[in-house]
PDB file of N, CA and C in Angstrom:
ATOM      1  N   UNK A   1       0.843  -1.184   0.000  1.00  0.00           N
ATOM      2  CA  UNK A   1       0.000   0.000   0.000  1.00  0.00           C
ATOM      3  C   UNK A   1       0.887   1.245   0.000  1.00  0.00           C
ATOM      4  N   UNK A   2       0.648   2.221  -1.165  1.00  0.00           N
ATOM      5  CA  UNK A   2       1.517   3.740  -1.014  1.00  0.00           C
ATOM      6  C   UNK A   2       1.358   4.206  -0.249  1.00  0.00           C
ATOM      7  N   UNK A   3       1.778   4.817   0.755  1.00  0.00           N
ATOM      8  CA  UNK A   3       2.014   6.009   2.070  1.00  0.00           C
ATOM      9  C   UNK A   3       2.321   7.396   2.240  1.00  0.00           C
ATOM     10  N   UNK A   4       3.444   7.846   1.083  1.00  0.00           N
ATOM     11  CA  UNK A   4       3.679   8.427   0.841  1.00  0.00           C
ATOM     12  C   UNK A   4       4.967   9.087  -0.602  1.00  0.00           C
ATOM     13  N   UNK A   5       4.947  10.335  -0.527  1.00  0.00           N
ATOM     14  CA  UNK A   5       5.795  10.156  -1.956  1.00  0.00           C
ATOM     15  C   UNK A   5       7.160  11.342  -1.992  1.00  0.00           C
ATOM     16  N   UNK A   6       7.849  11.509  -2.273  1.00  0.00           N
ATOM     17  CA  UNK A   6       9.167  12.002  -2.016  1.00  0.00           C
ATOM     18  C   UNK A   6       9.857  12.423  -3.113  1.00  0.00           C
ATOM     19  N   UNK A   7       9.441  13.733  -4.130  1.00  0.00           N
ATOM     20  CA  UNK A   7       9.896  13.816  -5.342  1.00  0.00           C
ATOM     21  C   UNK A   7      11.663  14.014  -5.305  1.00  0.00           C
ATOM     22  N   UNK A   8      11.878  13.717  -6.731  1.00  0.00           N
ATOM     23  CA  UNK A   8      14.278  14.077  -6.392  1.00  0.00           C
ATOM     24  C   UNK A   8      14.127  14.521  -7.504  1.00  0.00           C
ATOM     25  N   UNK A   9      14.661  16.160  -7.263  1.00  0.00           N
ATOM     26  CA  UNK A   9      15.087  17.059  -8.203  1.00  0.00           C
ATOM     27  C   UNK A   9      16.240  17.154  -8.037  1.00  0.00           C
ATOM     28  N   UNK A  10      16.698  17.763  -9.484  1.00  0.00           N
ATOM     29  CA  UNK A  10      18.170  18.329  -9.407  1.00  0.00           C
ATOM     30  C   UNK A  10      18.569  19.456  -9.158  1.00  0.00           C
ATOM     31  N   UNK A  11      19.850  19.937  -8.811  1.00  0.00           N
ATOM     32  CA  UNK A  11      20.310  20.880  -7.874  1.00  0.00           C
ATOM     33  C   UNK A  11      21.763  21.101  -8.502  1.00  0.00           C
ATOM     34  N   UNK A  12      21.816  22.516  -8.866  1.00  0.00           N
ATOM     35  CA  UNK A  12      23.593  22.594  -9.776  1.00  0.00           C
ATOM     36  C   UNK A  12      23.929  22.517  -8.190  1.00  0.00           C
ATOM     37  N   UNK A  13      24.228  23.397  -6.818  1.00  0.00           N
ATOM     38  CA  UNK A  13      24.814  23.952  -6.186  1.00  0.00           C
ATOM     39  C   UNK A  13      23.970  23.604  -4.816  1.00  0.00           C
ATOM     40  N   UNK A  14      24.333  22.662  -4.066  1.00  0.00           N
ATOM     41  CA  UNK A  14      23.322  22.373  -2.903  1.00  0.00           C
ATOM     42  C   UNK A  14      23.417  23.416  -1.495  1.00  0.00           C
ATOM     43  N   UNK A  15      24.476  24.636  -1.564  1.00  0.00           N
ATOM     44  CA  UNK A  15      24.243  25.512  -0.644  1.00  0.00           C
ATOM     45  C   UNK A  15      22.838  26.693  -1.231  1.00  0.00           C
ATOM     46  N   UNK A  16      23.240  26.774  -1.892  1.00  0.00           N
ATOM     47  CA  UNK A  16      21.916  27.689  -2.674  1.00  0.00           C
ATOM     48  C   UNK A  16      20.609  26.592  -2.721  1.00  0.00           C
ATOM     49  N   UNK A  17      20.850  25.502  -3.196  1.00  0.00           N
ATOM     50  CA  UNK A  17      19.222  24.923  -2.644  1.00  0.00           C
ATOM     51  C   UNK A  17      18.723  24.284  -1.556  1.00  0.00           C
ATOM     52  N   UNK A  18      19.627  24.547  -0.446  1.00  0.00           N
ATOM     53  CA  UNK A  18      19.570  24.789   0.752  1.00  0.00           C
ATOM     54  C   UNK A  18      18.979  26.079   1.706  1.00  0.00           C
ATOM     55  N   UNK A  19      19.390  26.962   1.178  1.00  0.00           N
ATOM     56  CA  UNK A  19      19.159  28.728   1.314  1.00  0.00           C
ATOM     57  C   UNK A  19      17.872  29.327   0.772  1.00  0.00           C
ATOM     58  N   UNK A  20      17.740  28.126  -0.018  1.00  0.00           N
ATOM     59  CA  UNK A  20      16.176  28.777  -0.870  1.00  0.00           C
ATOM     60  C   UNK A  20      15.048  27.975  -0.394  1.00  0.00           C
ATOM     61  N   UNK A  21      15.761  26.796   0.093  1.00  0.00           N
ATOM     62  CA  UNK A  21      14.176  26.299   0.382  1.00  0.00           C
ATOM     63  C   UNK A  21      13.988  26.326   2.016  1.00  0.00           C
ATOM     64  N   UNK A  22      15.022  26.463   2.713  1.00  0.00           N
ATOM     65  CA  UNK A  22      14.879  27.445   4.102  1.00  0.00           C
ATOM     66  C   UNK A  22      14.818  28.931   4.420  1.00  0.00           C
ATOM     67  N   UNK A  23      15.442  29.291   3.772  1.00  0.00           N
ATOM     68  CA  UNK A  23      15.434  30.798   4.005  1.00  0.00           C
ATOM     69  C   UNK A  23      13.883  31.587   3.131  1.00  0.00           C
ATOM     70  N   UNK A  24      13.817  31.146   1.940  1.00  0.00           N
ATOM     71  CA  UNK A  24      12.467  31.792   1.268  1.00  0.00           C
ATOM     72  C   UNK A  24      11.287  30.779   1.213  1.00  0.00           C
ATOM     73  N   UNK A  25      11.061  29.462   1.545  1.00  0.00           N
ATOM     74  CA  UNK A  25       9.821  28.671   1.547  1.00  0.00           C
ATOM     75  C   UNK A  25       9.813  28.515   3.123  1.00  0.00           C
ATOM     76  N   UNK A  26      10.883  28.040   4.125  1.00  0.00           N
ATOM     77  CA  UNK A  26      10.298  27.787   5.069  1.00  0.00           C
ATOM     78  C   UNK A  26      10.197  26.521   5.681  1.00  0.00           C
ATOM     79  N   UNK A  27      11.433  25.777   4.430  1.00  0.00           N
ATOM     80  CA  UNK A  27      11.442  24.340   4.998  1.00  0.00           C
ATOM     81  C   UNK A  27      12.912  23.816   6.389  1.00  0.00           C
ATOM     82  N   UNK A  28      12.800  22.572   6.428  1.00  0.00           N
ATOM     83  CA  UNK A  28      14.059  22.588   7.154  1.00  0.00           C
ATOM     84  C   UNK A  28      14.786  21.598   6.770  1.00  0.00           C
ATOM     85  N   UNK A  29      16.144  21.400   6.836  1.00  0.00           N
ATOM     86  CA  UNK A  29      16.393  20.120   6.344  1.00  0.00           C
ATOM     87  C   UNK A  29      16.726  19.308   7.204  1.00  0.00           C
ATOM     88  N   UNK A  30      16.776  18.303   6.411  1.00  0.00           N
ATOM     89  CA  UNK A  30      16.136  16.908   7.635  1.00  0.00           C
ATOM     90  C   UNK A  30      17.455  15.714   7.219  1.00  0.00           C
ATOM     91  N   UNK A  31      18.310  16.100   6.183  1.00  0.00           N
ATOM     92  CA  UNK A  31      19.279  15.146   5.339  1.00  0.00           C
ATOM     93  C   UNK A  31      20.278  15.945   4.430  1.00  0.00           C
ATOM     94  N   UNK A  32      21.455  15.842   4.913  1.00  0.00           N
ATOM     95  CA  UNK A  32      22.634  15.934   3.882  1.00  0.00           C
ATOM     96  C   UNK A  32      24.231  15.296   3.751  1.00  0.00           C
ATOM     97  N   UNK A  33      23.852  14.654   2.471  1.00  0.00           N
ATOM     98  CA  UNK A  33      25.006  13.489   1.961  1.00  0.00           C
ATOM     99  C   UNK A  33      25.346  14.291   0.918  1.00  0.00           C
ATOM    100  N   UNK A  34      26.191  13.623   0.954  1.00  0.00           N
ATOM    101  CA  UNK A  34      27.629  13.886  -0.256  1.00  0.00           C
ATOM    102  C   UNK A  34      26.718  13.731  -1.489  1.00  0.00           C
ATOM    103  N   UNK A  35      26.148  14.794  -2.481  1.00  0.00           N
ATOM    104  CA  UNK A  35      25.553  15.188  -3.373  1.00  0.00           C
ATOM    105  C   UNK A  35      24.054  15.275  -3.386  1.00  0.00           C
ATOM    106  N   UNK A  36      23.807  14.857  -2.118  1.00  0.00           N
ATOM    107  CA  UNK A  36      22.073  15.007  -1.852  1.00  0.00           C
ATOM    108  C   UNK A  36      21.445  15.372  -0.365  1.00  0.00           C
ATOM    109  N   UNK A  37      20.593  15.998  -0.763  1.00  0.00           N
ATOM    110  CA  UNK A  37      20.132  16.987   0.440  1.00  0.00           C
ATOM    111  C   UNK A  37      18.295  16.999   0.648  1.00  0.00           C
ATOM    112  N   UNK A  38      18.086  16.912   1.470  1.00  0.00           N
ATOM    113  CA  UNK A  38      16.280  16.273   2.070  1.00  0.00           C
ATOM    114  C   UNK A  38      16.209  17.556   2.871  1.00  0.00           C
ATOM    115  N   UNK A  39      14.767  17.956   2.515  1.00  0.00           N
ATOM    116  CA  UNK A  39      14.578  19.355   3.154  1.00  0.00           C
ATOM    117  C   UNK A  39      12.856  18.823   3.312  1.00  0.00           C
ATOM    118  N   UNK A  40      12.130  19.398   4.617  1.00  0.00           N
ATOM    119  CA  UNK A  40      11.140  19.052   4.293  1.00  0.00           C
ATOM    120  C   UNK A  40      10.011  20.014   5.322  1.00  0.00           C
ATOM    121  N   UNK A  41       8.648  20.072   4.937  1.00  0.00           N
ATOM    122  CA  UNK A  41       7.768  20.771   5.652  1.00  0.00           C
ATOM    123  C   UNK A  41       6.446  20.817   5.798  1.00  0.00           C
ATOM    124  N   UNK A  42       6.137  20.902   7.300  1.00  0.00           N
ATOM    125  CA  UNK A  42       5.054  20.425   6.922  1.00  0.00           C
ATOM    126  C   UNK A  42       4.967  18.636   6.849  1.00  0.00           C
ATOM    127  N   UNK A  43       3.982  18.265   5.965  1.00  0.00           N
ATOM    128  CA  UNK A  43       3.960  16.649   5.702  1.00  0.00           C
ATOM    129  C   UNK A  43       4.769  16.144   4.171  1.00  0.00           C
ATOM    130  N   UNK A  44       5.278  17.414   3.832  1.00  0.00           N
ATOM    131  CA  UNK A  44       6.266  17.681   2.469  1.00  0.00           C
ATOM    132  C   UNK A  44       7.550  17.560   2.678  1.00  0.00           C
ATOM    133  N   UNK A  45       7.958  16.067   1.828  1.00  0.00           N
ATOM    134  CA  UNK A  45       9.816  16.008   1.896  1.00  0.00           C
ATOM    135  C   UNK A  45       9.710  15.998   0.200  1.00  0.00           C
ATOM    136  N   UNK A  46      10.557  16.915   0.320  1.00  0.00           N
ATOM    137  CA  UNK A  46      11.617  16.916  -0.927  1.00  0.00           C
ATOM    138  C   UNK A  46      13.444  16.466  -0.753  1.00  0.00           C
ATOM    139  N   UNK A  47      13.575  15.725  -1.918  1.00  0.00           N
ATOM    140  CA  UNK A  47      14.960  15.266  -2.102  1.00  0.00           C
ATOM    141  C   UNK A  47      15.678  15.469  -3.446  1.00  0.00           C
ATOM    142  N   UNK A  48      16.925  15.925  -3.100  1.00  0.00           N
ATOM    143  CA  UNK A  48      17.293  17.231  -4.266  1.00  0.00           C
ATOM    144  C   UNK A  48      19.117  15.762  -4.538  1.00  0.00           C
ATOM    145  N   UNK A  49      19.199  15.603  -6.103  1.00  0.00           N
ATOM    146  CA  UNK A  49      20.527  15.202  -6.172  1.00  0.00           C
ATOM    147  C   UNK A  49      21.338  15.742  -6.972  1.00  0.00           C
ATOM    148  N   UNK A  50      22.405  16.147  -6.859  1.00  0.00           N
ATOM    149  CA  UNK A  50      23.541  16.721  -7.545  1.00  0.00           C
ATOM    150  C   UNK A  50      23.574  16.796  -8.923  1.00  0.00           C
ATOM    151  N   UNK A  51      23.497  17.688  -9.750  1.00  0.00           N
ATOM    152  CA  UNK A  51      23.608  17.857 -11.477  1.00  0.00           C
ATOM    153  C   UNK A  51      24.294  18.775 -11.775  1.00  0.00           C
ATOM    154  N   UNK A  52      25.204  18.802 -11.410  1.00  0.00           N
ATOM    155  CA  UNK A  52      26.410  20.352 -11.759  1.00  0.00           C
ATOM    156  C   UNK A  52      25.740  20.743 -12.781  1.00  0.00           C
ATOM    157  N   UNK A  53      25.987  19.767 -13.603  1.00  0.00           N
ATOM    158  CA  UNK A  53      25.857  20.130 -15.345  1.00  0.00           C
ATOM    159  C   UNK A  53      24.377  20.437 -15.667  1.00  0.00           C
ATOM    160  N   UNK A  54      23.288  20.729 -14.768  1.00  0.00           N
ATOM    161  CA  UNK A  54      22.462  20.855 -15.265  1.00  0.00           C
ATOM    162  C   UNK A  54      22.189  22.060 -15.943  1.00  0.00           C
ATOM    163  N   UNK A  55      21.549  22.460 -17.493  1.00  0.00           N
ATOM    164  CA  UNK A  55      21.030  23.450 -17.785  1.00  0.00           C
ATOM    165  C   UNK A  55      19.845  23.829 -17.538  1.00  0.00           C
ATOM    166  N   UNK A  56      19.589  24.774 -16.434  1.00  0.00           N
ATOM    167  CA  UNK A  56      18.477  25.233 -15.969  1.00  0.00           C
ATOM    168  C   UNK A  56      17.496  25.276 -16.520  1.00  0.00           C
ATOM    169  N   UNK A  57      18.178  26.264 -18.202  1.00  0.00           N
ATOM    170  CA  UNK A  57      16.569  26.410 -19.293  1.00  0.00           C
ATOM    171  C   UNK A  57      16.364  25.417 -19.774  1.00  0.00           C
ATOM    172  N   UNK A  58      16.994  23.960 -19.810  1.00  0.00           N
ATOM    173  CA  UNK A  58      16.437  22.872 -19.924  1.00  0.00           C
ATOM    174  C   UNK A  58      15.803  21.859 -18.603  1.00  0.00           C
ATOM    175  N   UNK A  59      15.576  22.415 -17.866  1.00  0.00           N
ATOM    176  CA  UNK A  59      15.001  21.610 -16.844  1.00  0.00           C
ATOM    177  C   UNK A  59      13.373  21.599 -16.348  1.00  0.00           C
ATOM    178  N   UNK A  60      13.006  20.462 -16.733  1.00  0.00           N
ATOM    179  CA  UNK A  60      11.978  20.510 -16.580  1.00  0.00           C
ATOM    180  C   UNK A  60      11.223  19.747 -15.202  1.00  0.00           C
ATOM    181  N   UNK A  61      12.024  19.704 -14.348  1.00  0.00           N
ATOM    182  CA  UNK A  61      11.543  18.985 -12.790  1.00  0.00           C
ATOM    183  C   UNK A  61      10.174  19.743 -12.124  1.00  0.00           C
ATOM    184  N   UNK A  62       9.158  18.982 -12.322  1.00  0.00           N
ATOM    185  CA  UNK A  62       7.921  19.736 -11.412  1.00  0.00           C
ATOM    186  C   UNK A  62       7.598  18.689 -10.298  1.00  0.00           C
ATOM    187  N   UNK A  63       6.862  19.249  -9.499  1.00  0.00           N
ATOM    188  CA  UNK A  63       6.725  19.092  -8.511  1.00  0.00           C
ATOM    189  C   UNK A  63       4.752  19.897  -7.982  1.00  0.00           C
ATOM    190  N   UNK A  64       3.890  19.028  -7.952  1.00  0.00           N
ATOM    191  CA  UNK A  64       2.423  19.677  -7.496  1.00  0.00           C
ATOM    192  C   UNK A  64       2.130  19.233  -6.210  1.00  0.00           C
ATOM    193  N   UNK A  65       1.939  20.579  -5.003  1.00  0.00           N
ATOM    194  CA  UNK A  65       2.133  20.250  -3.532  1.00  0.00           C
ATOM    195  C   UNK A  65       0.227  20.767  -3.587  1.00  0.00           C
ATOM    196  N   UNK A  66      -0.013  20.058  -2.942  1.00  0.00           N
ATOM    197  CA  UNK A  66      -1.701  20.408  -2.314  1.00  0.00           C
ATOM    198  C   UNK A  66      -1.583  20.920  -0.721  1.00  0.00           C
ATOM    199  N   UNK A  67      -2.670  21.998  -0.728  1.00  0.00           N
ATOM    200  CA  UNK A  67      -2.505  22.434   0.372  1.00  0.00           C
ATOM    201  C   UNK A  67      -3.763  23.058   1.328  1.00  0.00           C
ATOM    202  N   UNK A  68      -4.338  22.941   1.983  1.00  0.00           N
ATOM    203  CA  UNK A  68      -5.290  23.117   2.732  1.00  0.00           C
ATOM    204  C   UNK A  68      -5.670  24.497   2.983  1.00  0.00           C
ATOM    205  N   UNK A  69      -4.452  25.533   3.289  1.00  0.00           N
ATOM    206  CA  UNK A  69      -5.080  26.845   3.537  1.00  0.00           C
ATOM    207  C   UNK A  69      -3.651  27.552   2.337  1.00  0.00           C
ATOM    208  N   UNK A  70      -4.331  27.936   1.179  1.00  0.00           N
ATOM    209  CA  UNK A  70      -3.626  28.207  -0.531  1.00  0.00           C
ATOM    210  C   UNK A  70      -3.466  30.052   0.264  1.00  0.00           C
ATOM    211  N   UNK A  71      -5.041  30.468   0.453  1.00  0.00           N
ATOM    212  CA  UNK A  71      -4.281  31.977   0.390  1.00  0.00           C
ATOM    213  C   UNK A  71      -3.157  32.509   1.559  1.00  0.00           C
ATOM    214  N   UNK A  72      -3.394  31.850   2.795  1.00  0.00           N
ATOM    215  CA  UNK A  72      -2.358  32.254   4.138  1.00  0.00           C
ATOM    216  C   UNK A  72      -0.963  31.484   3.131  1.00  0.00           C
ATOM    217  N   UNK A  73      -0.729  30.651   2.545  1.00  0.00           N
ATOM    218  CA  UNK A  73       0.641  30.428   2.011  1.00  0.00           C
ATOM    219  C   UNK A  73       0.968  31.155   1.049  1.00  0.00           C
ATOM    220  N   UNK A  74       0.639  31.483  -0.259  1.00  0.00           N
ATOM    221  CA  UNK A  74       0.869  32.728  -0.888  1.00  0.00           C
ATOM    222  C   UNK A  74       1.267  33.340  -0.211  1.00  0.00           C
ATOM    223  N   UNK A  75       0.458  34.365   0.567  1.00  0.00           N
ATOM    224  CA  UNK A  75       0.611  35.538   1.556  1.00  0.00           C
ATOM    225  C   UNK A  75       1.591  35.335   2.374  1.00  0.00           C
ATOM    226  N   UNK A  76       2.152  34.535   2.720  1.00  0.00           N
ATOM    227  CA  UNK A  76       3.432  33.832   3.534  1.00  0.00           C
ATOM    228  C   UNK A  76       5.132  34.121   2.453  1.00  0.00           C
ATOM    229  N   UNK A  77       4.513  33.467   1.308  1.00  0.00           N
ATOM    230  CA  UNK A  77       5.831  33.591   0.154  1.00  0.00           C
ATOM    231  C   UNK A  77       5.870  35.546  -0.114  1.00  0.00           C
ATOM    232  N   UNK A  78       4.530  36.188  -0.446  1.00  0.00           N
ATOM    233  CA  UNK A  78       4.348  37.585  -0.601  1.00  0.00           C
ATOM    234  C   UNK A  78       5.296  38.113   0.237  1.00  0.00           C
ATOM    235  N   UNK A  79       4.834  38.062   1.676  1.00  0.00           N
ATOM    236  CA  UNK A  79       5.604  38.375   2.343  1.00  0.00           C
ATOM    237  C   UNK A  79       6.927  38.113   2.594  1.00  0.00           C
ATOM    238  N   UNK A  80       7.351  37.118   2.593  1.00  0.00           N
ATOM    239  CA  UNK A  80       9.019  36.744   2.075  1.00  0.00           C
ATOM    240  C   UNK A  80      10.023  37.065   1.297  1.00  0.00           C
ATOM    241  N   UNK A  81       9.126  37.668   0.383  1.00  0.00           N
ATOM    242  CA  UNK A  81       9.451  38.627  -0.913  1.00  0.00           C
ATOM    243  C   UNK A  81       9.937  37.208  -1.894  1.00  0.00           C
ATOM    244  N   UNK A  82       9.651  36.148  -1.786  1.00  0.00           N
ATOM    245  CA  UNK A  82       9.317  34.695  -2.876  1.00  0.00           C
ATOM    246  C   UNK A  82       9.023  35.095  -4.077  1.00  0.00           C
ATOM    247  N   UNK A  83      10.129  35.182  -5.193  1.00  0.00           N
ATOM    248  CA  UNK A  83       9.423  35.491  -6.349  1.00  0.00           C
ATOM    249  C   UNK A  83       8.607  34.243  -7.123  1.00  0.00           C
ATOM    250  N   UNK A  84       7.288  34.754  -7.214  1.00  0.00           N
ATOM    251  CA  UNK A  84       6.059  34.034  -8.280  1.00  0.00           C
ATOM    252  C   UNK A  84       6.623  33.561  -9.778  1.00  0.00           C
ATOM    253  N   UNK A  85       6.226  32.533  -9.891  1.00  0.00           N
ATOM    254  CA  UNK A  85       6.393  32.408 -11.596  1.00  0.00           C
ATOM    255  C   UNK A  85       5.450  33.789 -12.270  1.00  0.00           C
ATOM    256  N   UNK A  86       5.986  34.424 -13.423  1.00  0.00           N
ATOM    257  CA  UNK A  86       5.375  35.603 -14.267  1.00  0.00           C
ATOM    258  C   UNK A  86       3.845  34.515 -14.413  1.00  0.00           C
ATOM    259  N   UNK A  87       3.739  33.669 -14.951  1.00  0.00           N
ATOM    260  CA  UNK A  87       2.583  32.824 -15.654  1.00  0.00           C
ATOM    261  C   UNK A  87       1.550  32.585 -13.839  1.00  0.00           C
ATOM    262  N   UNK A  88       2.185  32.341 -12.730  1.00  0.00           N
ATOM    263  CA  UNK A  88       1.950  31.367 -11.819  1.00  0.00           C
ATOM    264  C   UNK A  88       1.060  32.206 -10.469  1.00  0.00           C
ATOM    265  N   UNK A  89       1.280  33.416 -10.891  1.00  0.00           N
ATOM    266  CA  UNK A  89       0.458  34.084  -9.983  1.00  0.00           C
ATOM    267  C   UNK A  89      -1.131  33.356  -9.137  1.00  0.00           C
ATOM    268  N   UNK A  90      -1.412  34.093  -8.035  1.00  0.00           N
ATOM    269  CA  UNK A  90      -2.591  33.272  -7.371  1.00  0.00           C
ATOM    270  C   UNK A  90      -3.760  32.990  -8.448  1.00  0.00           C
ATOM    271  N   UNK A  91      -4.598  32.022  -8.184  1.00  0.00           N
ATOM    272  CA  UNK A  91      -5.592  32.312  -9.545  1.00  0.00           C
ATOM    273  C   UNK A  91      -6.671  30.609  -9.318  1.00  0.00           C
ATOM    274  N   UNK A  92      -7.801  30.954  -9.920  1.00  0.00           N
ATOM    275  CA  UNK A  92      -8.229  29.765  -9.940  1.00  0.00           C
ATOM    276  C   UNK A  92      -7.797  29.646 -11.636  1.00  0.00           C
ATOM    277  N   UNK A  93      -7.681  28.064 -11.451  1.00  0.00           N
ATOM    278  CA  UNK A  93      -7.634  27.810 -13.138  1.00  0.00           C
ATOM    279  C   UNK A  93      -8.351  26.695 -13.787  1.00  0.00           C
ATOM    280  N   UNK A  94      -8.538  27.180 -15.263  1.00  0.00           N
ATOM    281  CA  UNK A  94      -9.714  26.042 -15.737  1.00  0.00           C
ATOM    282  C   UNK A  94     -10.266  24.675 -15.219  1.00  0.00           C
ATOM    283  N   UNK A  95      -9.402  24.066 -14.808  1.00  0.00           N
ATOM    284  CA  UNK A  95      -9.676  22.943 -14.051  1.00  0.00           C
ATOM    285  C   UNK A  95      -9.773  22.904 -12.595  1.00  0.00           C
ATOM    286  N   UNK A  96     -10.567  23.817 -12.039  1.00  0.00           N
ATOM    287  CA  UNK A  96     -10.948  24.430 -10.623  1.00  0.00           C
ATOM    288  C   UNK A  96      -9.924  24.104  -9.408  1.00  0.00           C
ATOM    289  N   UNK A  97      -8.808  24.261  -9.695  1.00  0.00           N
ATOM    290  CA  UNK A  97      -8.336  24.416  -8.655  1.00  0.00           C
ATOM    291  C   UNK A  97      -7.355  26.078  -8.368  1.00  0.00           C
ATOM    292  N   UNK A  98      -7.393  26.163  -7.158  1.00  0.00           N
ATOM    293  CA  UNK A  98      -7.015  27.548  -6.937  1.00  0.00           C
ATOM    294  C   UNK A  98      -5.223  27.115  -6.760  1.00  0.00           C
ATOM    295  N   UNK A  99      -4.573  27.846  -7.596  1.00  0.00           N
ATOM    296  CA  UNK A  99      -3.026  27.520  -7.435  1.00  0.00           C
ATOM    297  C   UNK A  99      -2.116  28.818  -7.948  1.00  0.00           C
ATOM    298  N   UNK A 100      -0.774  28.589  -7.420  1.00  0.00           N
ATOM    299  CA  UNK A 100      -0.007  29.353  -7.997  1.00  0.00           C
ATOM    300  C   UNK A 100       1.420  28.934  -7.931  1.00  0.00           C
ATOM    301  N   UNK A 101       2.318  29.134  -8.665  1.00  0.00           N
ATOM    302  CA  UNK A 101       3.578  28.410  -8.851  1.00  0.00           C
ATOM    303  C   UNK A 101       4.865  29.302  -8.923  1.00  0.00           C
ATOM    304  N   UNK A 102       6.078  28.964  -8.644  1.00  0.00           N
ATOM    305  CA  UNK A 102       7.490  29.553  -8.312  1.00  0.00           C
ATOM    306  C   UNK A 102       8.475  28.405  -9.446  1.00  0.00           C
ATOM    307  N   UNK A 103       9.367  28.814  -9.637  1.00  0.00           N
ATOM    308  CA  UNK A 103      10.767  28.467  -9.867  1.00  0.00           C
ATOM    309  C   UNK A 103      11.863  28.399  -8.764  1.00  0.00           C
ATOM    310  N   UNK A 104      12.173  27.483  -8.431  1.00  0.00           N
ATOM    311  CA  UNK A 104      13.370  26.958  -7.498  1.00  0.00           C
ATOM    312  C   UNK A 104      15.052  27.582  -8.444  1.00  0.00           C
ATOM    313  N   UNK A 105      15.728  27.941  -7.619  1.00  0.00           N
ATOM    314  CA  UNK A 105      17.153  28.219  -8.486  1.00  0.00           C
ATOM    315  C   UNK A 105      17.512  27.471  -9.556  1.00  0.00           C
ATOM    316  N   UNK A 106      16.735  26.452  -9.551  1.00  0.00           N
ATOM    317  CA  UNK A 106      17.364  25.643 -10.774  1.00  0.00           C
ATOM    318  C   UNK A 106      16.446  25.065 -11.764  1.00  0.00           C
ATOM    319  N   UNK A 107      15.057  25.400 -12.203  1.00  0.00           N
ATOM    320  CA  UNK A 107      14.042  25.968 -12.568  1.00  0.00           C
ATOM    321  C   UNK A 107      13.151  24.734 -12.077  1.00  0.00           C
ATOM    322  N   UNK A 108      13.541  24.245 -10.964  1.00  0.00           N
ATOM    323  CA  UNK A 108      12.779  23.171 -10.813  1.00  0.00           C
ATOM    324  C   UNK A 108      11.142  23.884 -10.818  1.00  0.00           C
ATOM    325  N   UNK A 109       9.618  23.503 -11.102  1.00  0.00           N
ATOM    326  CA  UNK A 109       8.424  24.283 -11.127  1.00  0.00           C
ATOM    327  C   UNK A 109       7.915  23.680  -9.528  1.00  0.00           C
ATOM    328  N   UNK A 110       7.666  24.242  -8.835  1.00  0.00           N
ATOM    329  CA  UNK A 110       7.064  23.668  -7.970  1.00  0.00           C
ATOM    330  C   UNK A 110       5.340  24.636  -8.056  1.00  0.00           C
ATOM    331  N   UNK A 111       4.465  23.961  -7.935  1.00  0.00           N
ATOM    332  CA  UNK A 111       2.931  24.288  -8.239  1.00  0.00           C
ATOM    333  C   UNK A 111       1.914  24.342  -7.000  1.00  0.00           C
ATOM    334  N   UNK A 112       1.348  24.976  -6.170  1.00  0.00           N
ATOM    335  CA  UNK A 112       0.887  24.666  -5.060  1.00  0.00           C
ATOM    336  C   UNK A 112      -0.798  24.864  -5.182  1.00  0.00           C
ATOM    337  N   UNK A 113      -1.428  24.258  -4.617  1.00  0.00           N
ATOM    338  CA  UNK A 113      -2.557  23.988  -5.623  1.00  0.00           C
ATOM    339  C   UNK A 113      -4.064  23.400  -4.156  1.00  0.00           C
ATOM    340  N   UNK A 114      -4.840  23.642  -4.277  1.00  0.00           N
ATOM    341  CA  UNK A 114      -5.926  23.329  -3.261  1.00  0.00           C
ATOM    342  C   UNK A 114      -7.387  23.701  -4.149  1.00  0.00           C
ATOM    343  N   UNK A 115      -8.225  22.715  -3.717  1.00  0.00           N
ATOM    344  CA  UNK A 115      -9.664  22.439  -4.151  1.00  0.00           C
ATOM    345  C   UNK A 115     -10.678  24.284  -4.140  1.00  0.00           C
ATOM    346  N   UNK A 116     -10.919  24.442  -4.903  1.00  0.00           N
ATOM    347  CA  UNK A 116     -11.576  25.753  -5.364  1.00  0.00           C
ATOM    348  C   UNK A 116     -13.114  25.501  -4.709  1.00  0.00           C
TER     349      UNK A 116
END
């Protein structure tokens, strides 16, 4: 039986995706090995592994987090000064859910998303 799920993105530089997902989301980390790093919050773990070589504008790592109270978290990143994806702003969208989405340093998409 599934329990739970644990996405692994890539990461050029694991002090910077360390710094970004504590310092501007709010997570903590919970794991760090020699090219991989577990940060997590909330009932949300993320696990990030080493891609020096990654090209950002080719990266397409997403990630869709559901969340129970959408506008106090926005308003949480707002306040953080969290920059929004240009496209990702708060919003309901065609398929009724109320969401809005960011870019991680390394364009990973992360999407945050709750029942409209």
């Amino acid at each position: 039986m599934l329990t739970e799920i644990h996405p692994k993105l890539p990461m050029r530089d694991k002090s910077i995706t360390r710094q970004y997902y504590i310092n501007q989301l709010g997570f903590q980390e919970i794991g760090d090995y020699d090219g991989y790093l577990m940060v997590k919050k909330d009932k949300i773990e993320i696990h990030f592994f080493e891609f020096k070589e990654l090209d950002s504008k080719e990266n397409y790592g997403q990630v869709y987090i559901r969340t129970n109270d959408i506008d106090a978290l926005y308003k949480s990143m707002l306040d953080n000064k969290t920059k929004i994806h240009p496209n990702g702003h708060l919003g309901i969208r065609p398929w009724g859910q109320k969401e809005f989405s960011l870019l991680d340093p390394d364009s990973n998409l992360l999407t945050f998303g709750q029942n409209s």
